[in-house]
Protein backbone atom coordinates (compact mmCIF):
# COMPACT_ATOMS: atom_id res chain seq x y z
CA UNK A 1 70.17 53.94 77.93
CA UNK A 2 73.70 52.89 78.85
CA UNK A 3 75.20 54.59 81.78
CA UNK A 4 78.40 56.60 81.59
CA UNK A 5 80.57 54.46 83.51
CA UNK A 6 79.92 51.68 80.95
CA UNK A 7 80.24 54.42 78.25
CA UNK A 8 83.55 55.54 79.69
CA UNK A 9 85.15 51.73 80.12
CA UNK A 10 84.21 50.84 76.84
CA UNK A 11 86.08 54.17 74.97
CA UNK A 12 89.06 53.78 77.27
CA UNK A 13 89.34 49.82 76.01
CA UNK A 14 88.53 50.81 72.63
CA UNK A 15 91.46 54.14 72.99
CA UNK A 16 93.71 51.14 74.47
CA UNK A 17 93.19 48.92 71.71
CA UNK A 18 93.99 51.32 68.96
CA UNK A 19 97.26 53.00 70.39
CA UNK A 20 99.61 50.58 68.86
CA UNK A 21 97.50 50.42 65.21
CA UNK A 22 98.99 52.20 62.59
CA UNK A 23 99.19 55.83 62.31
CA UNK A 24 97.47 55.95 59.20
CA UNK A 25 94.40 53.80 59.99
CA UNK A 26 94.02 55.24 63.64
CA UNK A 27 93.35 58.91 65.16
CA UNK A 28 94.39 57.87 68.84
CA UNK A 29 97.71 56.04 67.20
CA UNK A 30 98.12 59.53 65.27
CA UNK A 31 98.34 61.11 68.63
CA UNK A 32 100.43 58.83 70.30
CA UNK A 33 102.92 58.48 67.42
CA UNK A 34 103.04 62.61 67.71
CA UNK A 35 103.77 62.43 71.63
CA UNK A 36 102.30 63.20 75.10
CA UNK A 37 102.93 67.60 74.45
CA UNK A 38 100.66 67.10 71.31
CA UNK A 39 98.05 65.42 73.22
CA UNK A 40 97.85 67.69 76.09
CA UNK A 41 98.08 70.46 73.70
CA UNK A 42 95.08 68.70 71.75
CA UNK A 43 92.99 68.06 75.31
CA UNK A 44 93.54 72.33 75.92
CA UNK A 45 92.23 73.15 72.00
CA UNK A 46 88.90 71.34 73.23
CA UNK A 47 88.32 72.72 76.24
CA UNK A 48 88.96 76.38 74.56
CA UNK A 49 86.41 75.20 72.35
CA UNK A 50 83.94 73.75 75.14
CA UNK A 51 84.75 77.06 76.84
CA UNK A 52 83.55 79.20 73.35
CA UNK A 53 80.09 76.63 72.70
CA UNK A 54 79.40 77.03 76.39
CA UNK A 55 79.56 81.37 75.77
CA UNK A 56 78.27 81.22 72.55
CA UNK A 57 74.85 79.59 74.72
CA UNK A 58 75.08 76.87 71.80
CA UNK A 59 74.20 73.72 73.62
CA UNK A 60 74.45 71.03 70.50
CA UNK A 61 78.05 72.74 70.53
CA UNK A 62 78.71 72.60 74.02
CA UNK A 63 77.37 68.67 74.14
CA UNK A 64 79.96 67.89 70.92
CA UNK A 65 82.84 69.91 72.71
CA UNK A 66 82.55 68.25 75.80
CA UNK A 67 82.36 64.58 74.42
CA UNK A 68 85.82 65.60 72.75
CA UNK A 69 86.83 66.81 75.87
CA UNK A 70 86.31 63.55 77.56
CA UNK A 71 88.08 61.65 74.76
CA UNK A 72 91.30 63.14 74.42
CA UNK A 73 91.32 63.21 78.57
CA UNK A 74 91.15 59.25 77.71
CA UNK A 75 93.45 59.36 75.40
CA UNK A 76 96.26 61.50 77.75
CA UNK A 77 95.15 59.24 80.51
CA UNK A 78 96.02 56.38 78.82
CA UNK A 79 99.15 57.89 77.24
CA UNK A 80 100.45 58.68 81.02
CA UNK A 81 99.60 55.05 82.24
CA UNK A 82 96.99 56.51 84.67
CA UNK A 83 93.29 54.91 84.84
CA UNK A 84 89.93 56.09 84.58
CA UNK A 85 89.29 53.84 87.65
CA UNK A 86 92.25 55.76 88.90
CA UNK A 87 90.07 58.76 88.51
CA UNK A 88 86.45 57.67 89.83
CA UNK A 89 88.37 56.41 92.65
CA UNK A 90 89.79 60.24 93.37
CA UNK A 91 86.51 61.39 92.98
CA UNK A 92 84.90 59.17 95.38
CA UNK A 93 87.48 60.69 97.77
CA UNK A 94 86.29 63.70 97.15
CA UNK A 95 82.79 63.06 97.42
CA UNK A 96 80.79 64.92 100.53
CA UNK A 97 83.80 67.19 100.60
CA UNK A 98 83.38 70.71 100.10
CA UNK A 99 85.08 71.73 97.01
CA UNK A 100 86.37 75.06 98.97
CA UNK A 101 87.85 72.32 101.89
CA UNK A 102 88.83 69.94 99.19
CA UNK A 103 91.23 72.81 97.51
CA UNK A 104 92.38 74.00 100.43
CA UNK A 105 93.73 71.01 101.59
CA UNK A 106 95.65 70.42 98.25
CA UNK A 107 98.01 73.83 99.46
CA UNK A 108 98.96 72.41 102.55
C-alpha cells in the first residue's frame, strides 16, 4: 500500500505538470484557464457534497467526495503558489496542540 504522503506528492506533481496543457486535453488546465474564484468555488461544491455523503451515512460517497476534496485543495494550492509541504509543515506545528488552544491563539 502506498502511503498518503507519497500519494499526495505524486497528484500535486502530476496537478503541476498539467496546468499549462491545453484546456481541452486537461481538467486542472480547464480550471486554471477559468481562474482562482472558479476553483475555490469548485473546492466549496465538494465539500457541500462531502458534507451531504457524510449525512446521507453513504460511506463509498463520502470516500469519493473527499478524494475530490483533496484534489481541487491541490489544485487551489497550486494555483496560489502555496505547497503541500507548506501545509504538512503547518500541521506539524500544530501537532500536540490542543485544537481549542490552537484556535484561540489564531484571535490574538
Amino acid at each position: 500500500m502506498t502511503s498518503a504522503p507519497d500519494t499526495l506528492a505524486r497528484l500535486e506533481a502530476v496537478i503541476a505538470s498539467r496546468k499549462s496543457a491545453s484546456p481541452d486535453s486537461s481538467y486542472v488546465a480547464k480550471l486554471h484557464a477559468r481562474g482562482l474564484p472558479v476553483i475555490a468555488r469548485k473546492l466549496g461544491e465538494e465539500a457541500i457534497e462531502a458534507v451531504v455523503a457524510a449525512l446521507a451515512e453513504d460511506d463509498a460517497e463520502l470516500v469519493g467526495e473527499a478524494a475530490d476534496i483533496i484534489f481541487h485543495l491541490l489544485v487551489l494550492l497550486g494555483a496560489r503558489g502555496v505547497s503541500l509541504q507548506q501545509v504538512l509543515e503547518e500541521l506539524d506545528r500544530r501537532e500536540g496542540v490542543s485544537g481549542l488552544e490552537e484556535k484561540a491563539s489564531r484571535s490574538q
